[in-house]
C-alpha atoms as a PDB file:
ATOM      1  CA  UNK A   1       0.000   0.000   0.000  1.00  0.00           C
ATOM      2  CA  UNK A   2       1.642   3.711  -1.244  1.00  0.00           C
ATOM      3  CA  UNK A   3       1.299   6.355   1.149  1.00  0.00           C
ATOM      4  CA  UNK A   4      -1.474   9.303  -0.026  1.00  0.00           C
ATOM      5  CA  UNK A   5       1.092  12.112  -1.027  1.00  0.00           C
ATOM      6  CA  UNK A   6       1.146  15.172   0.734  1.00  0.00           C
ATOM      7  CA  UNK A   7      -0.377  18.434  -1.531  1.00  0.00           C
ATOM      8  CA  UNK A   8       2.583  20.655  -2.049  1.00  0.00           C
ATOM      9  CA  UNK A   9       2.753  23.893   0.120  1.00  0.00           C
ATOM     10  CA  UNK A  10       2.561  26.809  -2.187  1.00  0.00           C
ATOM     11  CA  UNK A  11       4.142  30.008  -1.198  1.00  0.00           C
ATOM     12  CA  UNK A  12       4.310  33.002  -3.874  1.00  0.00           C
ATOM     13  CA  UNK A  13       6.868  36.324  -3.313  1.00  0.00           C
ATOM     14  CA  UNK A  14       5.401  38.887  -5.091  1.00  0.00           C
ATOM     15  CA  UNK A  15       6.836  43.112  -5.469  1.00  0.00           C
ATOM     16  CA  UNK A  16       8.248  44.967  -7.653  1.00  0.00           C
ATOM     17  CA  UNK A  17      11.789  44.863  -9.831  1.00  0.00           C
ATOM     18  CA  UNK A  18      14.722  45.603  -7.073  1.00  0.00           C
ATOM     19  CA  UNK A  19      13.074  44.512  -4.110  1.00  0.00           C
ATOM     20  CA  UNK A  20      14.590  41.069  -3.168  1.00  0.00           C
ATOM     21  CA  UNK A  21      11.669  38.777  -4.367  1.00  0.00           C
ATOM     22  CA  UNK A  22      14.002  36.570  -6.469  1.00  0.00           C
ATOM     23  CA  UNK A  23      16.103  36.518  -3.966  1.00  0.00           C
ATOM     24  CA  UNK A  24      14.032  35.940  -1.029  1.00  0.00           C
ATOM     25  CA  UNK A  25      12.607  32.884  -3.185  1.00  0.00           C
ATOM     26  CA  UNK A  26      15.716  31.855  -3.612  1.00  0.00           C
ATOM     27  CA  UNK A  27      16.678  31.276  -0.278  1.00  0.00           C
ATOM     28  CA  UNK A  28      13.220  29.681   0.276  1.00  0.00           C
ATOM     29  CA  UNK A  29      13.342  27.513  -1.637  1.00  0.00           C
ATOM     30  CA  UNK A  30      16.874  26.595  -1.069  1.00  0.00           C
ATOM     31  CA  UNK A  31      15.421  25.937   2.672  1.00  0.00           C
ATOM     32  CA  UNK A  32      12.951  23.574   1.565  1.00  0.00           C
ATOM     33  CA  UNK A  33      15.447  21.323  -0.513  1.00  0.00           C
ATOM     34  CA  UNK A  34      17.808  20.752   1.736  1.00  0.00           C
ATOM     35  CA  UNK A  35      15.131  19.863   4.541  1.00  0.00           C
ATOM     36  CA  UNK A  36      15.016  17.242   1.699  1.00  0.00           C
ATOM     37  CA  UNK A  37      11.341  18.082  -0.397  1.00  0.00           C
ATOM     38  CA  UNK A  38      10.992  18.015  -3.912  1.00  0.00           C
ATOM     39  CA  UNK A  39      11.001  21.655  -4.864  1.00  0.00           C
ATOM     40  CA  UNK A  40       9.698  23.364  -7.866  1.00  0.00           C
ATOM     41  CA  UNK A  41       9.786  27.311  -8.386  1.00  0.00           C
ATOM     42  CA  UNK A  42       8.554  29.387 -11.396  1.00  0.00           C
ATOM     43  CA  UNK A  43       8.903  33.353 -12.083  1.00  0.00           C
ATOM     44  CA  UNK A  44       6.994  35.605 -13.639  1.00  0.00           C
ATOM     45  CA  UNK A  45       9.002  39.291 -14.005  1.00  0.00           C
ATOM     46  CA  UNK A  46       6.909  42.217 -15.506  1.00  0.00           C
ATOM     47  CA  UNK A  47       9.007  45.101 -15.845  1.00  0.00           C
ATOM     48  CA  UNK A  48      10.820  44.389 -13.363  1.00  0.00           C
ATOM     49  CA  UNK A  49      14.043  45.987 -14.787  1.00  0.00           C
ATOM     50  CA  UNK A  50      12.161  48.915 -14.567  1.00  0.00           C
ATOM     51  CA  UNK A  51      10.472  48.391 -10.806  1.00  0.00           C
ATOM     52  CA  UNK A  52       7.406  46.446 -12.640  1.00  0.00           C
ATOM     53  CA  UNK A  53       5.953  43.629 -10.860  1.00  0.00           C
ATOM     54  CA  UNK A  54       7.670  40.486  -9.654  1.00  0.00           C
ATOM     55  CA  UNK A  55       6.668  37.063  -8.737  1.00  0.00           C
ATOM     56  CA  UNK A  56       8.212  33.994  -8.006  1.00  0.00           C
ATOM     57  CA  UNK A  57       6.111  30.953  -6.844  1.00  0.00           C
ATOM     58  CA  UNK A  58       7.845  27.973  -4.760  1.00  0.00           C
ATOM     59  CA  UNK A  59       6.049  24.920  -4.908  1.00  0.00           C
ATOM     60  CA  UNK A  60       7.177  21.891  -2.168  1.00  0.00           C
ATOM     61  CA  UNK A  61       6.239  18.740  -0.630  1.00  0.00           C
ATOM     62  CA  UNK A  62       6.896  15.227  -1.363  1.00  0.00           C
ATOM     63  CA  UNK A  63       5.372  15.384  -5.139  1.00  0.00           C
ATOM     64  CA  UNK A  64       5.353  17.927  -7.001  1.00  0.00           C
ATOM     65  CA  UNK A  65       4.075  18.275 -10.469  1.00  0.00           C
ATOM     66  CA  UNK A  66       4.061  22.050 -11.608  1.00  0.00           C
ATOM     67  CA  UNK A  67       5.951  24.895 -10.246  1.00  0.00           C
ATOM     68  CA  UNK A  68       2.995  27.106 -10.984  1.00  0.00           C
ATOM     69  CA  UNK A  69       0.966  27.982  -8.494  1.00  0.00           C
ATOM     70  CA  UNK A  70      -3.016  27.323  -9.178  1.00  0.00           C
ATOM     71  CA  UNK A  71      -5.246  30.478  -8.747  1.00  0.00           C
ATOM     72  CA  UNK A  72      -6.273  31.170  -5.480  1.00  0.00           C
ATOM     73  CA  UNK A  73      -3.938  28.235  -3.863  1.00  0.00           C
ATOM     74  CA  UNK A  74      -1.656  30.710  -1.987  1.00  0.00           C
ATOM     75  CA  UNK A  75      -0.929  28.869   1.326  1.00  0.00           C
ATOM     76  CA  UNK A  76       1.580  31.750   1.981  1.00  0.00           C
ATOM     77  CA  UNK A  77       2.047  34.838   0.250  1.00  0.00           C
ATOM     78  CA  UNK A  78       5.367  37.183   1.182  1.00  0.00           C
ATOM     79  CA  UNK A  79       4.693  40.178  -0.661  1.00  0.00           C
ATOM     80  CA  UNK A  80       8.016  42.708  -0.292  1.00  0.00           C
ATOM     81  CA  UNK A  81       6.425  46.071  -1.979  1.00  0.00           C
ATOM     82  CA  UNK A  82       3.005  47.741   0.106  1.00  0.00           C
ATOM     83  CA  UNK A  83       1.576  48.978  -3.590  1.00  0.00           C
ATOM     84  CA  UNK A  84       1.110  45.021  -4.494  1.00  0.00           C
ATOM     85  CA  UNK A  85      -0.641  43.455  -1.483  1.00  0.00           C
ATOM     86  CA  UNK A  86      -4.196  44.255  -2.918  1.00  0.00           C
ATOM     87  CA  UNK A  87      -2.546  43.609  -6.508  1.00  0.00           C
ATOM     88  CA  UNK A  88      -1.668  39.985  -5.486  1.00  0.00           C
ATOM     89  CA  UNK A  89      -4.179  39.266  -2.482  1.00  0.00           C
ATOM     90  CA  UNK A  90      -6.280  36.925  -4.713  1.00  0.00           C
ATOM     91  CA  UNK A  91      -3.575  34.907  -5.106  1.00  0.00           C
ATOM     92  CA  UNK A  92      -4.430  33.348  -1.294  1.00  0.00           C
ATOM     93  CA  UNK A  93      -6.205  30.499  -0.724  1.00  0.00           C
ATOM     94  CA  UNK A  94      -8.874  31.030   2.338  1.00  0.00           C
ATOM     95  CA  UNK A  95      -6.828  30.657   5.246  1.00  0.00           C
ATOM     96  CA  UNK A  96      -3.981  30.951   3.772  1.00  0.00           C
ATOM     97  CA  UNK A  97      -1.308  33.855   5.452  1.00  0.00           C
ATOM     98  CA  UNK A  98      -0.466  37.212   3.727  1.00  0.00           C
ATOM     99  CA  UNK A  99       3.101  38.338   5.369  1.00  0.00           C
ATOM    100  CA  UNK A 100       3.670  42.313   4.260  1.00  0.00           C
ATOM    101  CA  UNK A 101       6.191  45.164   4.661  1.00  0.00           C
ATOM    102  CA  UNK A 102       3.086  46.654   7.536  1.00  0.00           C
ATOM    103  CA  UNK A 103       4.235  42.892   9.705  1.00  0.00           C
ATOM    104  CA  UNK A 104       8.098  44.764  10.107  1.00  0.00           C
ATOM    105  CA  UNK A 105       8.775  47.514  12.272  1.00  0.00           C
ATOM    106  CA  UNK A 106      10.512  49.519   9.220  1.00  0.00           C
ATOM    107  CA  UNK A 107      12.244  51.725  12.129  1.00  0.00           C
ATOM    108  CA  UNK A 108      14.093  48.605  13.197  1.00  0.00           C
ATOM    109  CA  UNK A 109      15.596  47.655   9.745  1.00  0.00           C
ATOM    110  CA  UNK A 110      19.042  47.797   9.920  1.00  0.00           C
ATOM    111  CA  UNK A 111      18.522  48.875   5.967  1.00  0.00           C
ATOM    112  CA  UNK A 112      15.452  49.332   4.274  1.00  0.00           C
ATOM    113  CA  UNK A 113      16.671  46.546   1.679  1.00  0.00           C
ATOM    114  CA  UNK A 114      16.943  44.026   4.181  1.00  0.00           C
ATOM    115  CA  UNK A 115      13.003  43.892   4.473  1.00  0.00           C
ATOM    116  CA  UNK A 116      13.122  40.479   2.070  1.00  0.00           C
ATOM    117  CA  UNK A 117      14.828  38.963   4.981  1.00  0.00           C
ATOM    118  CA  UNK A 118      12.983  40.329   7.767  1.00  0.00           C
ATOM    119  CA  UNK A 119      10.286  39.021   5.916  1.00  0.00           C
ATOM    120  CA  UNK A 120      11.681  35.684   5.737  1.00  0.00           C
ATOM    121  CA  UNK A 121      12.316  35.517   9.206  1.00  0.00           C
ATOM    122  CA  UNK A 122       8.770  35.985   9.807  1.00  0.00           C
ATOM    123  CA  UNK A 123       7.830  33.289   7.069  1.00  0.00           C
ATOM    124  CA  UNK A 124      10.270  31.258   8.818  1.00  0.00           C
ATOM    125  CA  UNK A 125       8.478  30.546  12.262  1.00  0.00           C
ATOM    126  CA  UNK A 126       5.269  29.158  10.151  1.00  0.00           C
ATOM    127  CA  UNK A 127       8.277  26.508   9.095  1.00  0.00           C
ATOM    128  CA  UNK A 128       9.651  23.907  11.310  1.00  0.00           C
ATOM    129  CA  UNK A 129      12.729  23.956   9.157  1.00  0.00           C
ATOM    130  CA  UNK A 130      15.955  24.441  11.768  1.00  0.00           C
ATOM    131  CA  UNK A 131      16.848  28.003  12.272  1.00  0.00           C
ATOM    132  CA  UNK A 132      20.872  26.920  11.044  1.00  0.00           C
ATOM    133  CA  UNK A 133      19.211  25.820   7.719  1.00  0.00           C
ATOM    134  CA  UNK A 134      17.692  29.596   6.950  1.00  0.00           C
ATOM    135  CA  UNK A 135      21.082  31.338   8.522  1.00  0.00           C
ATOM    136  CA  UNK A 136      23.096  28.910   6.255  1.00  0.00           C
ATOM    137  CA  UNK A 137      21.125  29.576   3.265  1.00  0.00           C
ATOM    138  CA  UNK A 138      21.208  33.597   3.629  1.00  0.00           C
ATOM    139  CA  UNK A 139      25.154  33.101   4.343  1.00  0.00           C
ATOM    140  CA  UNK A 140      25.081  31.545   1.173  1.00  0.00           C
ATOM    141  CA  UNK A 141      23.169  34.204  -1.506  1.00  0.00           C
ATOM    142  CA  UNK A 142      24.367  37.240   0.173  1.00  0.00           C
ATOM    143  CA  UNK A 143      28.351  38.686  -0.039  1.00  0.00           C
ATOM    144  CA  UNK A 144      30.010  38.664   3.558  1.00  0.00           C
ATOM    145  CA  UNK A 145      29.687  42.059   4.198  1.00  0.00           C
ATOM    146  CA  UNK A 146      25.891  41.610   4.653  1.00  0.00           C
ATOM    147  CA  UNK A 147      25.705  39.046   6.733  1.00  0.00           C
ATOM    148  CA  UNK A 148      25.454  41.083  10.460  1.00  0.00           C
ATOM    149  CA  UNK A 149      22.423  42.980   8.649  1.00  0.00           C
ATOM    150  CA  UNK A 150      20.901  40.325   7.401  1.00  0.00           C
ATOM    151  CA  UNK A 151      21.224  38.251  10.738  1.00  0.00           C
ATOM    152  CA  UNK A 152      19.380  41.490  12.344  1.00  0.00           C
ATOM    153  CA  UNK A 153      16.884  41.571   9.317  1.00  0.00           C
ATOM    154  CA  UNK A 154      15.863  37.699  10.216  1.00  0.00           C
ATOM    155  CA  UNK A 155      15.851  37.918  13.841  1.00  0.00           C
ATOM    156  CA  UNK A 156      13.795  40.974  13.255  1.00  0.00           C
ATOM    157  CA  UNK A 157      10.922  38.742  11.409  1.00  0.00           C
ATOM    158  CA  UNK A 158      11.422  36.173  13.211  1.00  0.00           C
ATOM    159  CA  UNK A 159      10.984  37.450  16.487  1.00  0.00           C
ATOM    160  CA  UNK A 160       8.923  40.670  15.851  1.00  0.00           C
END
């Protein structure tokens, strides 16, 4: 007898060109690998060369088809840019959780570009992925010099 497969966990990033989405998916999804799930992520840039909307969806679990995320199946959406929450909102399933820029005291940023990984730190305590695995991971996709803001950034979300 196979074991029912567990629906994938769908969380989209969603902002505009320059604000970390890419990034921030990045890292999530680097998270969810090596916690060992199949992971699938997708992109959709609009003008984002040019601050135009940015998504990235980030699809895991143990089967995954698609990396696209169906219409209103948003079990988490991260959106880094205030302007897109209501642009992006339907993307949520009922129930599912909206994390925004309004969940991060900006005043405690160490730099206003660290709010992808504030955010992250907040997405991260939904997770029970070890705390070492989203530290390693931002180590990893960010130059050295970043790392004490970045560390501030996630404990920030995290604890906040």
């Amino acid at each position: 007898m196979s074991a029912t497969p567990i629906s994938p966990i769908n969380v989209r990033f969603a902002g505009l060109g320059g604000t970390g989405v890419i990034r921030a998916s990045d890292i999530f999804a680097d998270v969810a690998f090596r916690q060992g799930h199949t992971v699938k992520k997708a992109e959709v840039h609009g003008m984002s060369q040019r601050g135009g909307s940015v998504q990235s969806d980030v699809r895991f679990g143990a089967e995954v088809h698609s990396p696209m995320i169906p219409d209103g199946a948003c079990d988490f959406l991260v959106v880094l840019e205030p302007t897109q929450v209501e642009v992006v909102r339907g993307g949520l399933r009922p129930g599912g959780v909206l994390l925004a820029p309004a969940d991060i005291p900006a005043g405690k940023l160490p730099t206003s570009k660290a709010l992808n990984v504030a955010l992250l730190g907040r997405l991260s305590r939904h997770f029970d992925f070890p705390e070492q695995a989203w530290r390693a991971s931002l180590r990893m996709h960010f130059n050295e010099k970043l790392h004490a803001a970045n560390n501030q950034a996630f404990d920030l979300g995290r604890n906040s």
